[in-house]
Protein backbone atom coordinates (compact mmCIF):
# COMPACT_ATOMS: atom_id res chain seq x y z
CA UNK A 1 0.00 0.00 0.00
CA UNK A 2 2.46 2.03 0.87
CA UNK A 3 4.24 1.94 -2.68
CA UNK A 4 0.68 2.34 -4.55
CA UNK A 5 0.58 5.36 -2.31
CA UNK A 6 3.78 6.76 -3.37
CA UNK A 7 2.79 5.70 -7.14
CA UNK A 8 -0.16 7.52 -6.55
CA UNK A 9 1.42 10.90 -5.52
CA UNK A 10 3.92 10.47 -7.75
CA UNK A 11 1.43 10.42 -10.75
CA UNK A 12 -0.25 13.57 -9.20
CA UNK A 13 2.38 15.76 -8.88
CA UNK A 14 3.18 14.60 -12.44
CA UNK A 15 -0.45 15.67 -14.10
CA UNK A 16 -0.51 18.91 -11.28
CA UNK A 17 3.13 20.06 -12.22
CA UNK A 18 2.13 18.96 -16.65
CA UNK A 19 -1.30 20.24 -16.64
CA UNK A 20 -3.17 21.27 -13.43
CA UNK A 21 -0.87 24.25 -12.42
CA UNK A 22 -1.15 25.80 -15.44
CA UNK A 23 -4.50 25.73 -15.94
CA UNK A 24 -5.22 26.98 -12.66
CA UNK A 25 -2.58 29.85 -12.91
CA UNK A 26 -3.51 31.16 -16.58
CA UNK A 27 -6.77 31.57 -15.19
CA UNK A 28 -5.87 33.44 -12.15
CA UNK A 29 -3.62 35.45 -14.14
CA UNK A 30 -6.20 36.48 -17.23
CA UNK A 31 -8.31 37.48 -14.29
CA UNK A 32 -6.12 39.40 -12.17
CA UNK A 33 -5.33 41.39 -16.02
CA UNK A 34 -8.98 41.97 -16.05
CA UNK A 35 -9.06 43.53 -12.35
CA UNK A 36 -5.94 45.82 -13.32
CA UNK A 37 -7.48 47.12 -16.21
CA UNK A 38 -10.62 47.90 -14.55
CA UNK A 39 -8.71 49.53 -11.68
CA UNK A 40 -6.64 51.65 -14.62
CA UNK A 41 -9.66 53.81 -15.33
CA UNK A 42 -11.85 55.66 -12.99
CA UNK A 43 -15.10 55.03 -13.13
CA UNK A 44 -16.66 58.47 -13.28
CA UNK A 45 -14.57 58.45 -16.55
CA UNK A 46 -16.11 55.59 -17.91
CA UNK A 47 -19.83 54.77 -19.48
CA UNK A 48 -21.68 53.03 -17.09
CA UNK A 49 -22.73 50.55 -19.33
CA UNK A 50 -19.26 50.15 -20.61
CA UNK A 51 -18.36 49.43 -17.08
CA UNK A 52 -20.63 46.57 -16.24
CA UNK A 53 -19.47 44.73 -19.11
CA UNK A 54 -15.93 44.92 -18.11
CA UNK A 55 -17.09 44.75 -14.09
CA UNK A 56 -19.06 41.51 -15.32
CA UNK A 57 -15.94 40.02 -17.61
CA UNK A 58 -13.96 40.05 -14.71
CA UNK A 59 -16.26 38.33 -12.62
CA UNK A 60 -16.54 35.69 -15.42
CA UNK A 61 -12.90 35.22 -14.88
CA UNK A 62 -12.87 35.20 -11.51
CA UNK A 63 -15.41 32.47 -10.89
CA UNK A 64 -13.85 29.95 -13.91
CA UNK A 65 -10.46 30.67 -11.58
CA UNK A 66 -12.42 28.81 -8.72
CA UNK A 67 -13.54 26.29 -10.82
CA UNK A 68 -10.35 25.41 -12.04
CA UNK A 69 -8.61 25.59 -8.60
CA UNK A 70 -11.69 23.14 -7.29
CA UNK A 71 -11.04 20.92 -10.09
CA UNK A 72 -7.26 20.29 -9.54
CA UNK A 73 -7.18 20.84 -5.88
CA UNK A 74 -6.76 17.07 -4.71
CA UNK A 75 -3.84 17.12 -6.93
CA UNK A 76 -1.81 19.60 -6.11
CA UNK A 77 0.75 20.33 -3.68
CA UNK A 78 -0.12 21.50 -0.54
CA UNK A 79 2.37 24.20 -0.52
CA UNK A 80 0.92 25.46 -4.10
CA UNK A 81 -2.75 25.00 -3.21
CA UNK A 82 -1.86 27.50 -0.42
CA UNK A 83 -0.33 30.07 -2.80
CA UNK A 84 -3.07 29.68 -5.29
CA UNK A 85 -5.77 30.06 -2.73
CA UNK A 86 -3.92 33.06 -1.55
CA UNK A 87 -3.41 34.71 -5.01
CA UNK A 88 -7.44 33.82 -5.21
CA UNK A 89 -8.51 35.54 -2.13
CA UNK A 90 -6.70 38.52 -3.42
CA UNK A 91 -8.16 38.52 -6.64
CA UNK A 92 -12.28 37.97 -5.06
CA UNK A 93 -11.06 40.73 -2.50
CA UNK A 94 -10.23 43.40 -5.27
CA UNK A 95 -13.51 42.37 -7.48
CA UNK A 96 -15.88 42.91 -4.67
CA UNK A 97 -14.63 46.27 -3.96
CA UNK A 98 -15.02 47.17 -7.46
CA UNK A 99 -18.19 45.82 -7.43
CA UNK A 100 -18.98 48.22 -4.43
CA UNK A 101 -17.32 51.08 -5.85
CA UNK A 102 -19.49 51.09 -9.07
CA UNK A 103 -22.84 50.44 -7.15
CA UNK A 104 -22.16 53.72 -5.04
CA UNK A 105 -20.67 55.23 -8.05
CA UNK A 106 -24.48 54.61 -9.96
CA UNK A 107 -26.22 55.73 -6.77
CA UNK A 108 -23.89 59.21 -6.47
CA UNK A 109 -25.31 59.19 -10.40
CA UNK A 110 -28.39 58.71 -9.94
CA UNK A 111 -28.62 61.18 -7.09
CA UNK A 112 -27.21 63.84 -9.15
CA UNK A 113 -29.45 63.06 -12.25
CA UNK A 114 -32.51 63.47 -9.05
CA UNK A 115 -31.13 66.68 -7.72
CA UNK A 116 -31.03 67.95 -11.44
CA UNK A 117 -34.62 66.83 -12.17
CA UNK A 118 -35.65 68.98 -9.46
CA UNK A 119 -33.91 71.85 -10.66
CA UNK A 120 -35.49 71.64 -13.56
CA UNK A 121 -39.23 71.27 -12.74
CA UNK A 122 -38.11 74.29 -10.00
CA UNK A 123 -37.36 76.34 -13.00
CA UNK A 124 -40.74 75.17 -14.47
CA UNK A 125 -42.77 75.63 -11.43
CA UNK A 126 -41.15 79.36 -11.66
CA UNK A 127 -41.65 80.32 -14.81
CA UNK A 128 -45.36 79.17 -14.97
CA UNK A 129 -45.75 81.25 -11.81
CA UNK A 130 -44.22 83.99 -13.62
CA UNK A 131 -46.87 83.55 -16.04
CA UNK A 132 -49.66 83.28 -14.31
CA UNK A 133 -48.63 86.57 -12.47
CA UNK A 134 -48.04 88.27 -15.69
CA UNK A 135 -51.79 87.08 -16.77
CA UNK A 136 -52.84 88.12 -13.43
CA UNK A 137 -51.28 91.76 -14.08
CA UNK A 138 -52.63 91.58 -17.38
CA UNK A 139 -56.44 91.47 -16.71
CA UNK A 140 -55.76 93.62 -13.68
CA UNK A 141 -54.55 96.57 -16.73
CA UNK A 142 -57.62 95.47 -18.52
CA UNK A 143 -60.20 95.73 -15.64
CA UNK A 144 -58.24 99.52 -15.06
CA UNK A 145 -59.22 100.35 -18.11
CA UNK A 146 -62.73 99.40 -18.20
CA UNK A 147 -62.85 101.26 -14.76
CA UNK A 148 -61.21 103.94 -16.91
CA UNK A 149 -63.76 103.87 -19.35
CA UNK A 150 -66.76 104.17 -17.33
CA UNK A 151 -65.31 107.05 -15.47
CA UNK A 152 -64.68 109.02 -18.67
CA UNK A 153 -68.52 107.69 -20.17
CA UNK A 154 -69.63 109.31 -16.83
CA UNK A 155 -67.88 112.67 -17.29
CA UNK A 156 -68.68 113.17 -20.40
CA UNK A 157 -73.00 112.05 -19.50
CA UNK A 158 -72.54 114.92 -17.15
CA UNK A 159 -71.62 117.25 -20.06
CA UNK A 160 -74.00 116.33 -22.18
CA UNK A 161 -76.27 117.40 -19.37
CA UNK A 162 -74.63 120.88 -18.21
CA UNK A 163 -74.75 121.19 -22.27
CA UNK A 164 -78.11 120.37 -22.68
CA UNK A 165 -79.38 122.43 -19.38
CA UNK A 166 -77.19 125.51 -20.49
CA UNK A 167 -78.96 125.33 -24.27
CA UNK A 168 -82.20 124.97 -22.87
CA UNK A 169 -81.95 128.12 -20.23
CA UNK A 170 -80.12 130.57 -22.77
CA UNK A 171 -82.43 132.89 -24.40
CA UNK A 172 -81.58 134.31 -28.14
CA UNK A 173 -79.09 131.32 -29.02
CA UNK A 174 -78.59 131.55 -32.55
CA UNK A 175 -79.44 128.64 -35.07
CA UNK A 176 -75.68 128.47 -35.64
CA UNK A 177 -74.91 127.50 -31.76
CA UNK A 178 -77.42 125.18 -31.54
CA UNK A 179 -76.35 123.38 -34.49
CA UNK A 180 -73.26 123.46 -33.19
CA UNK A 181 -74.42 121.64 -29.76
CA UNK A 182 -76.63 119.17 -31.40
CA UNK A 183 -73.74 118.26 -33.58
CA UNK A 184 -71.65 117.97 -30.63
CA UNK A 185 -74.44 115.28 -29.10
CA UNK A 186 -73.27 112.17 -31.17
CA UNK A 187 -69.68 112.66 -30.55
CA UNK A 188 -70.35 112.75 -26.50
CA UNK A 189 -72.82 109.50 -27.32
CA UNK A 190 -70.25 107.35 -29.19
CA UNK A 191 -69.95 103.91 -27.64
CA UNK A 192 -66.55 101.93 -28.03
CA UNK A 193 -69.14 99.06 -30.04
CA UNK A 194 -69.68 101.37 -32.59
CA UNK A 195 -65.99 101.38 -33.51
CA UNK A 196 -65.09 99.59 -36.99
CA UNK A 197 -63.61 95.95 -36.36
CA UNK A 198 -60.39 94.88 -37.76
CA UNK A 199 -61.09 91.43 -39.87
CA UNK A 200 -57.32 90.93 -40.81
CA UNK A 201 -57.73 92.14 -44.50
CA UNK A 202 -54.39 93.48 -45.84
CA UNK A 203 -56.32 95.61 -48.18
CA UNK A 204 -58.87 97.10 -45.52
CA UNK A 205 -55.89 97.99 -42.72
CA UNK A 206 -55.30 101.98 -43.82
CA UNK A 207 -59.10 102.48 -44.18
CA UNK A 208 -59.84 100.60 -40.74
CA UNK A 209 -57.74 102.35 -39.20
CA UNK A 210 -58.11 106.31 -40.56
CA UNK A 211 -61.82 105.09 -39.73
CA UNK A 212 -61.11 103.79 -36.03
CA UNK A 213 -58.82 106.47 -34.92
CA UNK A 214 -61.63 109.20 -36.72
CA UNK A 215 -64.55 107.74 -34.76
CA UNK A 216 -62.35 106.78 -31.37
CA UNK A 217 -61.15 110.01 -30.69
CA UNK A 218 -64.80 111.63 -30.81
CA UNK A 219 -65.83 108.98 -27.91
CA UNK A 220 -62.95 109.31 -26.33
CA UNK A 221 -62.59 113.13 -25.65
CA UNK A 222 -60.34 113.08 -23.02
CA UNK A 223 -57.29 110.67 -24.60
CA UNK A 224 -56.94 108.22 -21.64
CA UNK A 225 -54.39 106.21 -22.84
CA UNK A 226 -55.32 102.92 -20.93
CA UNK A 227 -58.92 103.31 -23.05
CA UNK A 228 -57.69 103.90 -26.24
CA UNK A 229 -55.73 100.78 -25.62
CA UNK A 230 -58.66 98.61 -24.20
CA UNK A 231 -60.88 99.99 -27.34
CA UNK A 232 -58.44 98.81 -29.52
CA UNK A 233 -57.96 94.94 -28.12
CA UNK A 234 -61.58 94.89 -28.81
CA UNK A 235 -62.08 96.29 -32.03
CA UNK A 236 -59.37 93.69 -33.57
CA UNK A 237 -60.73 90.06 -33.91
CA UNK A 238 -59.56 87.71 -31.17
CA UNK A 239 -57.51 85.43 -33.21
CA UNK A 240 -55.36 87.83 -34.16
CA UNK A 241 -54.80 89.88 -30.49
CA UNK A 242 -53.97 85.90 -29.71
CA UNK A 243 -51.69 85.44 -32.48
CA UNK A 244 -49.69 88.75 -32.43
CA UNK A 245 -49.89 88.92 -28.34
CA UNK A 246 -51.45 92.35 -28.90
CA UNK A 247 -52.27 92.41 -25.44
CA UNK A 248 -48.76 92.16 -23.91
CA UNK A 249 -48.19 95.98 -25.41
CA UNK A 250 -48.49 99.05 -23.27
CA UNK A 251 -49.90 101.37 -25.22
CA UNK A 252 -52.34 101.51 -28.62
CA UNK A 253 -49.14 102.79 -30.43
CA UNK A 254 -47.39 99.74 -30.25
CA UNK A 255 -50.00 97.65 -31.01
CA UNK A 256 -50.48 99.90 -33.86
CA UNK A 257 -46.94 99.32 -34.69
CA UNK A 258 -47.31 95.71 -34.63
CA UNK A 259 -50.69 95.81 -37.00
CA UNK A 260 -48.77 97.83 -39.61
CA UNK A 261 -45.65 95.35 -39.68
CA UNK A 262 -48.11 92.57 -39.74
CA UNK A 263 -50.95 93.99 -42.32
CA UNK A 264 -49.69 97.75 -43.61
CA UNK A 265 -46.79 96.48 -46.36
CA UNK A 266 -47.83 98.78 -48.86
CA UNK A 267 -45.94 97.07 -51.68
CA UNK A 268 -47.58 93.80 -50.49
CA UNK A 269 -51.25 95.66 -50.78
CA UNK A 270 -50.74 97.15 -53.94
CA UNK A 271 -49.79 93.65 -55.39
CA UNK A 272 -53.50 92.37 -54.15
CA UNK A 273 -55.07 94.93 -55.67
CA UNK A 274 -53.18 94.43 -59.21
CA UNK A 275 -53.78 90.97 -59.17
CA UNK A 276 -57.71 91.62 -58.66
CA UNK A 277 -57.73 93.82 -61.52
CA UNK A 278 -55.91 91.32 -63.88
CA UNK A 279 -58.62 88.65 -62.76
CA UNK A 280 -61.31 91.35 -63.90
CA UNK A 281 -62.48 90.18 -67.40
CA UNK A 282 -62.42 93.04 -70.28
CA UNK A 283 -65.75 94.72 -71.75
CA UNK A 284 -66.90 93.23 -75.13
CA UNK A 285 -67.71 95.42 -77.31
CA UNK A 286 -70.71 94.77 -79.26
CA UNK A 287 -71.33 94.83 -83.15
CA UNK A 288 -72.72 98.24 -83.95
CA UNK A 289 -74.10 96.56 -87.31
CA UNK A 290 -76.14 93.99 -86.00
């Protein structure tokens, strides 16, 4: 027994030394040249995805290492099985902790990526309370006006009455003054809904307007700016106070100023009116003969 034992070892330490301890150390080696590389680079220099499948390779490596070790363990040395499990541990060790580093490397990420998502819908929450404060502001000018309005339809009821009272109590008024006052009567009347509305018509801006700023100023004696404005939102159809943000200007001059850029190109109006002539179709002129 004892030689068979001998004969046994013998042919052991033969296959470990011819096949087993290579095996086992090309493993461990290919996977301790995986760890180094993924130790070379920092991670937050690296793709995450790029990562894992290096992270993962080396893993790969690490557990066909065991394998091979558990395979050839009974016949090795004990002295190299020692080394090898050493070389092993070291190896496991070093691929755990970069296993730990990239998981708190993702979280730090992700964290970021979170704060930043925030900021964002901050930014959003602040800017649609900006807006909603500039809308508030908005009908707030509006309602001023109409205020506006009302006060100056008031004033001017009350002269049409001190007119009217003064008229009726002065004796040996000549036809000429009371012409004069009745003629003035319409022009204290006017309401703003008997102002001309603005369609969008290239061709119809210059007259809409000479017309609109004719009849506004007799309603509007007293040239309140915020009710020459207000008149004007409502005398131009709403799609187009929408489209143009008419309503966002101060004062009826600038929205003036935007109508004309949009609807006053002269050149541009003179070419519609051409090109409805041209589609005009010549008088025939009929056989004096017949």
């Amino acid at each position: 027994m004892t030689k068979l034992s001998e004969v046994g070892d013998l042919v052991k330490c033969h296959l470990w030394s011819r096949y087993g301890e290579r095996r086992v150390l090309f493993a461990i080696g290919e996977a301790e040249r995986a760890k180094e590389e993924t130790e070379g680079v920092p991670l937050g220099q690296l793709d995450h995805d790029c990562h894992e499948r290096q992270l993962h390779h080396l893993e790969e490596l690490a557990t066909g290492a065991e394998k091979e070790l558990s395979a050839w363990r009974d016949w090795a040395p004990v002295a190299a099985i020692e080394d090898v499990e050493r070389r092993l541990h070291r190896l496991m060790s070093s691929k755990n902790k970069l296993r730990r580093d990239r998981d708190a490397e993702i979280g730090k990420a992700r964290k970021a990526t979170e704060e930043e998502d925030r900021a964002h819908r901050t930014t959003a929450e602040r800017e649609r309370q900006r807006a909603e404060e500039e809308e508030r502001a908005r009908r707030a000018q509006l309602i001023l006006a109409q205020q506006a309005e009302i006060e100056a339809r008031a004033e001017l009821v009350k002269a049409q009455r001190k007119a009217l009272e003064k008229t009726q109590t002065t004796e040996g008024a000549g036809a000429q003054g009371g012409d004069a006052a009745t003629r003035a009567i319409p022009k204290v009347m006017l309401k703003p809904t008997s102002l001309p509305t603005f369609s969008g018509s290239m061709r119809e801006y210059y007259r809409w307007r000479k017309a609109w700023e004719s009849l506004q100023g007799q309603g509007n004696p007293s040239g309140s700016p915020e009710v020459k404005k207000f008149q004007l939102l409502e005398s131009v159809e709403e799609t187009i106070v929408k489209d143009l943000r008419l309503a966002s200007h101060n004062t009826a001059k600038d929205v003036f100023r935007v109508l004309e850029n949009r609807f006053g190109n002269k050149n541009a109006i003179t070419i519609l009116i051409v090109a409805e002539l041209q589609k005009i179709s010549p008088v025939k002129e009929h056989n004096s003969g017949r």
